[in-house]
C-alpha atoms as a PDB file:
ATOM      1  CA  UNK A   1     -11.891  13.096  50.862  1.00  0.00           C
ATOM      2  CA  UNK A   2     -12.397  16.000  53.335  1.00  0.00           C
ATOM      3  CA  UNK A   3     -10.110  17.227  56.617  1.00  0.00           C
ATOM      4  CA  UNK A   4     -12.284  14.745  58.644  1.00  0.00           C
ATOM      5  CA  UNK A   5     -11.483  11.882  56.494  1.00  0.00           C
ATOM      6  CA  UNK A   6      -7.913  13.120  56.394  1.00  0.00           C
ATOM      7  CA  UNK A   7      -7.609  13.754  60.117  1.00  0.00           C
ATOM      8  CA  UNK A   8      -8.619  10.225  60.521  1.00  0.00           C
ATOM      9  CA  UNK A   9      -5.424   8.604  58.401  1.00  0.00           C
ATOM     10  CA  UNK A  10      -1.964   8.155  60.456  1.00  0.00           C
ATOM     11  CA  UNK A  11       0.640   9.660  59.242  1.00  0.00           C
ATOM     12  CA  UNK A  12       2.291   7.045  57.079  1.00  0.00           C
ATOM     13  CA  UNK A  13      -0.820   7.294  55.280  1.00  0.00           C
ATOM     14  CA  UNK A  14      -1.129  10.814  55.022  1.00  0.00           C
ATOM     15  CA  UNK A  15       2.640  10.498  53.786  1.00  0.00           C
ATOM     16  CA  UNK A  16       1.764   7.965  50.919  1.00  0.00           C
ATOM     17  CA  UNK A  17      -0.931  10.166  49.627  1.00  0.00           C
ATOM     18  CA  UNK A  18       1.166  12.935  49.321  1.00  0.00           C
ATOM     19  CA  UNK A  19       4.272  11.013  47.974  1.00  0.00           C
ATOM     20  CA  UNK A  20       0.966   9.479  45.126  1.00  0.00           C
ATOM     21  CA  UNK A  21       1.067  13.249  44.062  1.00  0.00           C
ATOM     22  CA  UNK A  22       4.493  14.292  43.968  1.00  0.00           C
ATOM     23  CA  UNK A  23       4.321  17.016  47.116  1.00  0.00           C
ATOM     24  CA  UNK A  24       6.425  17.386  49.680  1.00  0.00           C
ATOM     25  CA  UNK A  25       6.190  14.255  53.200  1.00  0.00           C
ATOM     26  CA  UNK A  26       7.486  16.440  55.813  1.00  0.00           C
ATOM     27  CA  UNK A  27       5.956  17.892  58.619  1.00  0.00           C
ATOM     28  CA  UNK A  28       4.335  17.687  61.559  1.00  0.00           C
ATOM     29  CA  UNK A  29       0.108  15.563  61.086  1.00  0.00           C
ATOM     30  CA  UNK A  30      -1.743  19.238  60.659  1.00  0.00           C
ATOM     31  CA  UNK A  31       1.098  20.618  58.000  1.00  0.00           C
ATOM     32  CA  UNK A  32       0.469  17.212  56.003  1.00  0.00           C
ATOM     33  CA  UNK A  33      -3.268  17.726  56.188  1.00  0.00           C
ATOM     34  CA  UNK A  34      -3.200  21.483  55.093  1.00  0.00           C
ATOM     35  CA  UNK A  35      -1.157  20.136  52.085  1.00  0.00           C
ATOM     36  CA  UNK A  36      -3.391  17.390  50.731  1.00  0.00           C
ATOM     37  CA  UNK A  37      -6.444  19.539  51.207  1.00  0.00           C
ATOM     38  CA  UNK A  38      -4.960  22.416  49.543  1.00  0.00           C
ATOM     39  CA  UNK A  39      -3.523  19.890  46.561  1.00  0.00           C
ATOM     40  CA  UNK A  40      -7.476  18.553  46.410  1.00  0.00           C
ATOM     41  CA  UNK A  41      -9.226  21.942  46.010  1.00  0.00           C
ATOM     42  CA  UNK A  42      -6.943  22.443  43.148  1.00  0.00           C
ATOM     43  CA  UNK A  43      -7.590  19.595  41.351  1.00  0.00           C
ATOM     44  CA  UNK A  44     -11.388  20.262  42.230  1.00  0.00           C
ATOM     45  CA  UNK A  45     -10.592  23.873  40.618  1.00  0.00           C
ATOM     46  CA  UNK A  46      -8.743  22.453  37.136  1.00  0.00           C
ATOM     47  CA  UNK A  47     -11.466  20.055  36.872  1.00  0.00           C
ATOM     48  CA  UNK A  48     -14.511  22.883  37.099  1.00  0.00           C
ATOM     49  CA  UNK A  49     -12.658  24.976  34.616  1.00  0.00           C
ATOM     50  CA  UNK A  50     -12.254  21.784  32.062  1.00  0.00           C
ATOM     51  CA  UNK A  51     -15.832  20.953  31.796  1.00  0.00           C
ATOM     52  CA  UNK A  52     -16.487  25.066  32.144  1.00  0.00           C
ATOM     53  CA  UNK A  53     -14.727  24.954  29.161  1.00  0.00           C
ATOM     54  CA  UNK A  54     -16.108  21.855  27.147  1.00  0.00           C
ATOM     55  CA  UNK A  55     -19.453  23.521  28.108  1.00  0.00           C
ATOM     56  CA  UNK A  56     -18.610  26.744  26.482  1.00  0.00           C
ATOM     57  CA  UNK A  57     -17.993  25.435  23.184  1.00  0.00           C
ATOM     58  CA  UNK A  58     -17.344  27.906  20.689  1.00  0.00           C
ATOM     59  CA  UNK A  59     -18.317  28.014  17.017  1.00  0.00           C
ATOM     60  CA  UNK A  60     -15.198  27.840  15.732  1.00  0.00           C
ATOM     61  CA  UNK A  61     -14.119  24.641  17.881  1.00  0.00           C
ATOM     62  CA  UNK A  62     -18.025  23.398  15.891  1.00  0.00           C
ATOM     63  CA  UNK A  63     -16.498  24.414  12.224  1.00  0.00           C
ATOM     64  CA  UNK A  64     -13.161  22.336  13.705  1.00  0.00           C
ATOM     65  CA  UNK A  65     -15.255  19.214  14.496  1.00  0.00           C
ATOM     66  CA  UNK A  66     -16.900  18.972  10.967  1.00  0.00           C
ATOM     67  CA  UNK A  67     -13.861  19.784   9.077  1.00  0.00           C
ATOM     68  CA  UNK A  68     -12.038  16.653  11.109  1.00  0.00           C
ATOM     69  CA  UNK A  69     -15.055  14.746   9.959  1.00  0.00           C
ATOM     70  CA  UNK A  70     -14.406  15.771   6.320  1.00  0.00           C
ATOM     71  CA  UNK A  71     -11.052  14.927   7.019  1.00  0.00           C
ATOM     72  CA  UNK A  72     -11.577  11.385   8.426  1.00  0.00           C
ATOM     73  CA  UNK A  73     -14.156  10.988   5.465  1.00  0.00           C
ATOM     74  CA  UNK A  74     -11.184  11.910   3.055  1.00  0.00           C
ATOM     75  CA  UNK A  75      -9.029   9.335   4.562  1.00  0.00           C
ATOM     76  CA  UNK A  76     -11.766   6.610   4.355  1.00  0.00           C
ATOM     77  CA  UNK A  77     -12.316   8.045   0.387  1.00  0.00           C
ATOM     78  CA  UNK A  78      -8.318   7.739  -0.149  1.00  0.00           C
ATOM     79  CA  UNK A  79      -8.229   4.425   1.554  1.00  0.00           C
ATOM     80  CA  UNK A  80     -11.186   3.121  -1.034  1.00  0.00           C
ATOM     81  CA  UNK A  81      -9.359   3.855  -4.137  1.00  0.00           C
ATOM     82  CA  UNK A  82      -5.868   2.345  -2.729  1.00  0.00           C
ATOM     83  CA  UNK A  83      -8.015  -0.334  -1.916  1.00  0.00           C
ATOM     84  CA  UNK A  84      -9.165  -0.693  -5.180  1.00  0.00           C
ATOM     85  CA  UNK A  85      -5.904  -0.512  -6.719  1.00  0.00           C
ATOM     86  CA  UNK A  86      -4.249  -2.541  -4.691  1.00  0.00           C
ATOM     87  CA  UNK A  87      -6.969  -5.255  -5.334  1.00  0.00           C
ATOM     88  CA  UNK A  88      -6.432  -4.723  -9.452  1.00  0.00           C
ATOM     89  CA  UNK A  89      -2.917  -5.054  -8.959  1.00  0.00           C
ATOM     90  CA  UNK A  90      -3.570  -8.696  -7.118  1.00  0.00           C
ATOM     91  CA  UNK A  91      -5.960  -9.438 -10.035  1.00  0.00           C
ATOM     92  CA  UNK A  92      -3.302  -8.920 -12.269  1.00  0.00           C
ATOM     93  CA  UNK A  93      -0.444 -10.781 -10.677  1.00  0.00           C
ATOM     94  CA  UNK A  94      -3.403 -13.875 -10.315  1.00  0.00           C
ATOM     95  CA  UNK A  95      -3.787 -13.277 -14.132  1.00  0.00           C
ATOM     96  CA  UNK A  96      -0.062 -13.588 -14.899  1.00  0.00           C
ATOM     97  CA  UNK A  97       0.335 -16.923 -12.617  1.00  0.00           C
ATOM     98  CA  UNK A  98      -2.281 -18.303 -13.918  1.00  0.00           C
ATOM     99  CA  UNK A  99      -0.687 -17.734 -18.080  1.00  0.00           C
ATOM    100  CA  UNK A 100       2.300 -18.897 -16.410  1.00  0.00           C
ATOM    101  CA  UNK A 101       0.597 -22.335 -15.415  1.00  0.00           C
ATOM    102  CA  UNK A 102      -1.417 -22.226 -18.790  1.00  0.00           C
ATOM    103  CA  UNK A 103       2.078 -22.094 -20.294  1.00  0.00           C
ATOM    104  CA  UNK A 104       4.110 -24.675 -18.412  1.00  0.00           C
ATOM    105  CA  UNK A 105       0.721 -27.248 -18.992  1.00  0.00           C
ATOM    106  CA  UNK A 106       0.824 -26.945 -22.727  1.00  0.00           C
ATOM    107  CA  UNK A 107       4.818 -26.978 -22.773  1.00  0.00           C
ATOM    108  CA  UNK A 108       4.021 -30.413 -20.856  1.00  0.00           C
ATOM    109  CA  UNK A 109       1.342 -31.849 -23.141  1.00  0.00           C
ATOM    110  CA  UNK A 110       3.763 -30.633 -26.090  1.00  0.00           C
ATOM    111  CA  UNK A 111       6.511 -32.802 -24.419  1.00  0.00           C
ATOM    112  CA  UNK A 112       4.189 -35.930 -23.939  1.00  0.00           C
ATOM    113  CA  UNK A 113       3.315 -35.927 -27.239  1.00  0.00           C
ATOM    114  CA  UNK A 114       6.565 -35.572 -28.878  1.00  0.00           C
ATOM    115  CA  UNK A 115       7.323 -38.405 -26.322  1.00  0.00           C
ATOM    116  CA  UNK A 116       4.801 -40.543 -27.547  1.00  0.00           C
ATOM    117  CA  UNK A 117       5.542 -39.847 -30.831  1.00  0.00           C
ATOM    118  CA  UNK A 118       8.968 -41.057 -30.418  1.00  0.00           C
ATOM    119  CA  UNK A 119       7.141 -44.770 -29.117  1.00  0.00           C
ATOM    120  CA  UNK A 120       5.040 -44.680 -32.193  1.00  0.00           C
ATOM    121  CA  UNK A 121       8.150 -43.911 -34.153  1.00  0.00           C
ATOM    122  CA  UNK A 122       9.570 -47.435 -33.361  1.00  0.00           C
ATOM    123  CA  UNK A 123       6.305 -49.072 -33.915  1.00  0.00           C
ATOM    124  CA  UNK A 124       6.194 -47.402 -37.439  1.00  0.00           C
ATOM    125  CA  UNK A 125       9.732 -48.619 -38.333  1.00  0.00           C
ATOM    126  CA  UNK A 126       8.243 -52.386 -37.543  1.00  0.00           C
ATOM    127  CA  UNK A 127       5.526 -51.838 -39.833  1.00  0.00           C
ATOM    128  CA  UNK A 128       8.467 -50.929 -42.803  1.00  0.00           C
ATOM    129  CA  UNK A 129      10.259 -54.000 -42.162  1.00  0.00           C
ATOM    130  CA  UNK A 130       9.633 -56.982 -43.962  1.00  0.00           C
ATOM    131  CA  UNK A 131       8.562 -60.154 -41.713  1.00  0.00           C
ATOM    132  CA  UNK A 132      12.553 -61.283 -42.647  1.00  0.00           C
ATOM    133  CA  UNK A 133      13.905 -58.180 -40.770  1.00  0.00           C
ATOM    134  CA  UNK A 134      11.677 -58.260 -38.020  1.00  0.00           C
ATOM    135  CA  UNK A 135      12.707 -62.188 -37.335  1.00  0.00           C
ATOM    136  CA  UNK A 136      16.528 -61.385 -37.596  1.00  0.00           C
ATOM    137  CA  UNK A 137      16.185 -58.442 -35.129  1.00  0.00           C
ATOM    138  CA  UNK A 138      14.335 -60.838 -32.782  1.00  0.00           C
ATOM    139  CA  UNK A 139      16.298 -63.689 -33.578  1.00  0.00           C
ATOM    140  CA  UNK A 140      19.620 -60.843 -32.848  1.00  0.00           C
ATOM    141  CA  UNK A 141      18.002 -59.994 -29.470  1.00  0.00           C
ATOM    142  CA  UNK A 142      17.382 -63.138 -28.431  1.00  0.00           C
ATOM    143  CA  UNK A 143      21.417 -64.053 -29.463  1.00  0.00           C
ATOM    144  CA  UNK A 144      22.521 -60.917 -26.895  1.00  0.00           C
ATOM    145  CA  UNK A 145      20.196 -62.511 -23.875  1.00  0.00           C
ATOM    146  CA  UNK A 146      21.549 -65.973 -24.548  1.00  0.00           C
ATOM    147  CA  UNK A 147      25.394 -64.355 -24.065  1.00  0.00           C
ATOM    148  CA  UNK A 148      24.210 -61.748 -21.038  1.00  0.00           C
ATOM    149  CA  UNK A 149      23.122 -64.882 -19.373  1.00  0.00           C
ATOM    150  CA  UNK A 150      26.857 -66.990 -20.140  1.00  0.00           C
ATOM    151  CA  UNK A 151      28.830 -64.290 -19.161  1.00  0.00           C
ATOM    152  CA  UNK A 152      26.636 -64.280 -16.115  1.00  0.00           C
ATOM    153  CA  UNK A 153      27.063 -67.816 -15.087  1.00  0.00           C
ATOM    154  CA  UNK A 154      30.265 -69.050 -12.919  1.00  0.00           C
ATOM    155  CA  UNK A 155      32.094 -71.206 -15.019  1.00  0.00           C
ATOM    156  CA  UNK A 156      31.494 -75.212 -14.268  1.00  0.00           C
ATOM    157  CA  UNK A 157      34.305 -77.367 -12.372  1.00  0.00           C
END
Protein backbone atom coordinates (compact mmCIF):
# COMPACT_ATOMS: atom_id res chain seq x y z
CA UNK A 1 0.00 0.00 0.00
CA UNK A 2 1.17 3.59 -0.71
CA UNK A 3 0.03 7.23 1.01
CA UNK A 4 -2.72 7.29 -1.71
CA UNK A 5 -4.08 4.01 -0.77
CA UNK A 6 -3.63 5.01 2.85
CA UNK A 7 -5.14 8.47 2.50
CA UNK A 8 -8.10 6.73 1.13
CA UNK A 9 -8.87 4.44 4.52
CA UNK A 10 -10.95 6.26 7.47
CA UNK A 11 -9.51 6.39 10.38
CA UNK A 12 -10.81 3.33 12.18
CA UNK A 13 -9.10 1.65 9.50
CA UNK A 14 -6.00 3.35 9.55
CA UNK A 15 -6.26 2.58 13.44
CA UNK A 16 -6.67 -1.29 12.91
CA UNK A 17 -3.69 -1.43 10.70
CA UNK A 18 -1.60 0.08 13.05
CA UNK A 19 -3.02 -1.75 16.18
CA UNK A 20 -2.19 -5.31 13.35
CA UNK A 21 1.48 -4.09 13.97
CA UNK A 22 1.79 -3.21 17.43
CA UNK A 23 2.40 0.88 16.90
CA UNK A 24 0.96 3.43 18.51
CA UNK A 25 -3.46 4.57 17.35
CA UNK A 26 -3.28 8.08 18.31
CA UNK A 27 -3.30 11.03 16.40
CA UNK A 28 -4.76 13.16 14.24
CA UNK A 29 -5.52 11.12 10.02
CA UNK A 30 -1.93 12.61 8.60
CA UNK A 31 0.14 11.50 12.00
CA UNK A 32 -1.51 7.89 11.47
CA UNK A 33 -0.52 7.91 7.83
CA UNK A 34 3.16 9.10 8.42
CA UNK A 35 3.29 6.10 10.87
CA UNK A 36 2.13 3.22 8.71
CA UNK A 37 4.19 4.46 5.82
CA UNK A 38 7.20 4.85 7.83
CA UNK A 39 6.45 1.15 9.58
CA UNK A 40 6.12 -0.15 5.63
CA UNK A 41 9.44 1.21 4.28
CA UNK A 42 10.98 -0.62 7.10
CA UNK A 43 9.70 -3.76 6.56
CA UNK A 44 10.45 -3.08 2.74
CA UNK A 45 14.16 -2.32 4.13
CA UNK A 46 14.51 -5.77 6.48
CA UNK A 47 13.15 -7.62 3.66
CA UNK A 48 15.90 -6.20 0.88
CA UNK A 49 18.63 -6.88 3.34
CA UNK A 50 17.28 -10.72 3.94
CA UNK A 51 17.37 -11.79 0.42
CA UNK A 52 20.70 -9.29 0.07
CA UNK A 53 21.89 -11.62 2.34
CA UNK A 54 20.64 -15.15 1.11
CA UNK A 55 22.09 -13.81 -2.20
CA UNK A 56 25.48 -13.27 -0.80
CA UNK A 57 26.05 -16.64 0.32
CA UNK A 58 29.31 -17.26 1.64
CA UNK A 59 31.53 -20.33 1.39
CA UNK A 60 31.52 -21.14 4.67
CA UNK A 61 27.54 -21.03 5.04
CA UNK A 62 28.26 -23.79 1.49
CA UNK A 63 30.79 -26.08 3.76
CA UNK A 64 27.69 -25.64 6.57
CA UNK A 65 25.06 -26.96 4.11
CA UNK A 66 27.03 -30.18 3.14
CA UNK A 67 28.17 -30.95 6.54
CA UNK A 68 24.18 -30.81 7.67
CA UNK A 69 23.74 -33.15 4.78
CA UNK A 70 26.42 -35.51 6.19
CA UNK A 71 24.76 -35.03 9.26
CA UNK A 72 21.17 -35.90 8.18
CA UNK A 73 22.88 -38.85 6.18
CA UNK A 74 24.40 -39.99 9.62
CA UNK A 75 21.09 -39.94 11.23
CA UNK A 76 19.43 -41.93 8.35
CA UNK A 77 22.83 -44.46 8.69
CA UNK A 78 22.16 -44.63 12.68
CA UNK A 79 18.49 -45.06 12.16
CA UNK A 80 19.31 -48.24 9.64
CA UNK A 81 21.26 -50.19 12.08
CA UNK A 82 18.64 -49.48 15.10
CA UNK A 83 16.37 -50.54 12.61
CA UNK A 84 18.02 -53.55 12.08
CA UNK A 85 18.41 -54.36 15.57
CA UNK A 86 15.36 -53.63 16.63
CA UNK A 87 13.94 -55.97 13.86
CA UNK A 88 16.48 -59.01 15.21
CA UNK A 89 15.33 -58.40 18.53
CA UNK A 90 11.45 -58.97 17.23
CA UNK A 91 12.81 -62.06 15.38
CA UNK A 92 13.96 -63.32 18.45
CA UNK A 93 11.07 -62.72 20.78
CA UNK A 94 8.84 -64.47 17.55
CA UNK A 95 11.44 -67.32 17.95
CA UNK A 96 10.93 -67.72 21.71
CA UNK A 97 6.89 -67.64 21.38
CA UNK A 98 6.90 -69.77 18.95
CA UNK A 99 9.31 -72.71 21.35
CA UNK A 100 6.93 -71.65 23.85
CA UNK A 101 3.86 -72.92 21.70
CA UNK A 102 6.10 -75.87 20.38
CA UNK A 103 6.40 -76.65 24.10
CA UNK A 104 2.90 -76.31 25.51
CA UNK A 105 1.68 -78.59 22.08
CA UNK A 106 3.90 -81.49 22.91
CA UNK A 107 3.20 -81.10 26.83
CA UNK A 108 -0.52 -81.52 25.39
CA UNK A 109 -0.02 -84.49 23.08
CA UNK A 110 2.13 -85.98 26.11
CA UNK A 111 -1.04 -85.50 28.29
CA UNK A 112 -3.47 -87.10 25.66
CA UNK A 113 -1.56 -89.92 25.43
CA UNK A 114 -0.96 -90.71 28.95
CA UNK A 115 -4.80 -90.09 28.97
CA UNK A 116 -5.47 -92.57 26.55
CA UNK A 117 -3.27 -94.81 27.95
CA UNK A 118 -5.10 -94.76 31.12
CA UNK A 119 -8.54 -95.95 28.77
CA UNK A 120 -6.46 -98.67 27.31
CA UNK A 121 -5.32 -99.51 30.79
CA UNK A 122 -8.91 -100.66 31.72
CA UNK A 123 -9.40 -102.39 28.49
CA UNK A 124 -6.11 -104.38 29.19
CA UNK A 125 -7.26 -105.40 32.72
CA UNK A 126 -10.54 -107.00 30.79
CA UNK A 127 -8.39 -108.89 28.61
CA UNK A 128 -6.57 -110.51 32.13
CA UNK A 129 -9.77 -111.48 33.50
CA UNK A 130 -11.16 -114.69 32.97
CA UNK A 131 -14.80 -114.72 31.23
CA UNK A 132 -15.94 -115.67 35.21
CA UNK A 133 -14.61 -112.25 36.44
CA UNK A 134 -15.75 -110.28 33.74
CA UNK A 135 -19.55 -111.78 34.28
CA UNK A 136 -19.41 -111.13 38.13
CA UNK A 137 -18.23 -107.50 37.58
CA UNK A 138 -21.14 -107.10 35.13
CA UNK A 139 -23.42 -109.12 36.95
CA UNK A 140 -22.04 -106.57 40.31
CA UNK A 141 -22.86 -103.49 38.16
CA UNK A 142 -25.90 -104.45 37.09
CA UNK A 143 -26.82 -105.36 41.15
CA UNK A 144 -25.79 -101.38 42.01
CA UNK A 145 -28.31 -100.03 39.03
CA UNK A 146 -31.05 -102.36 40.19
CA UNK A 147 -30.65 -100.64 44.00
CA UNK A 148 -29.90 -96.83 42.49
CA UNK A 149 -33.19 -97.31 40.84
CA UNK A 150 -35.18 -98.70 44.46
CA UNK A 151 -33.81 -96.18 46.44
CA UNK A 152 -35.04 -93.91 43.71
CA UNK A 153 -38.59 -94.97 43.63
CA UNK A 154 -41.33 -93.52 46.25
CA UNK A 155 -42.32 -96.24 48.25
CA UNK A 156 -45.93 -97.91 47.18
CA UNK A 157 -49.22 -97.24 49.39
Amino acid sequence: MNAEELSSLKVTELKALLKKRGLTVSGNKAALIARLTAAMEEDKKEENKEEEEEEQEQPGEEQGRSEQKEDRMEVERTGDEEDKKEEAMETEEEEQEDKKQETMEAESEEEEEEREEGRTEGRDRQEYLSDDDVEAEEKEAVRRHKEKQQKEKPPNP
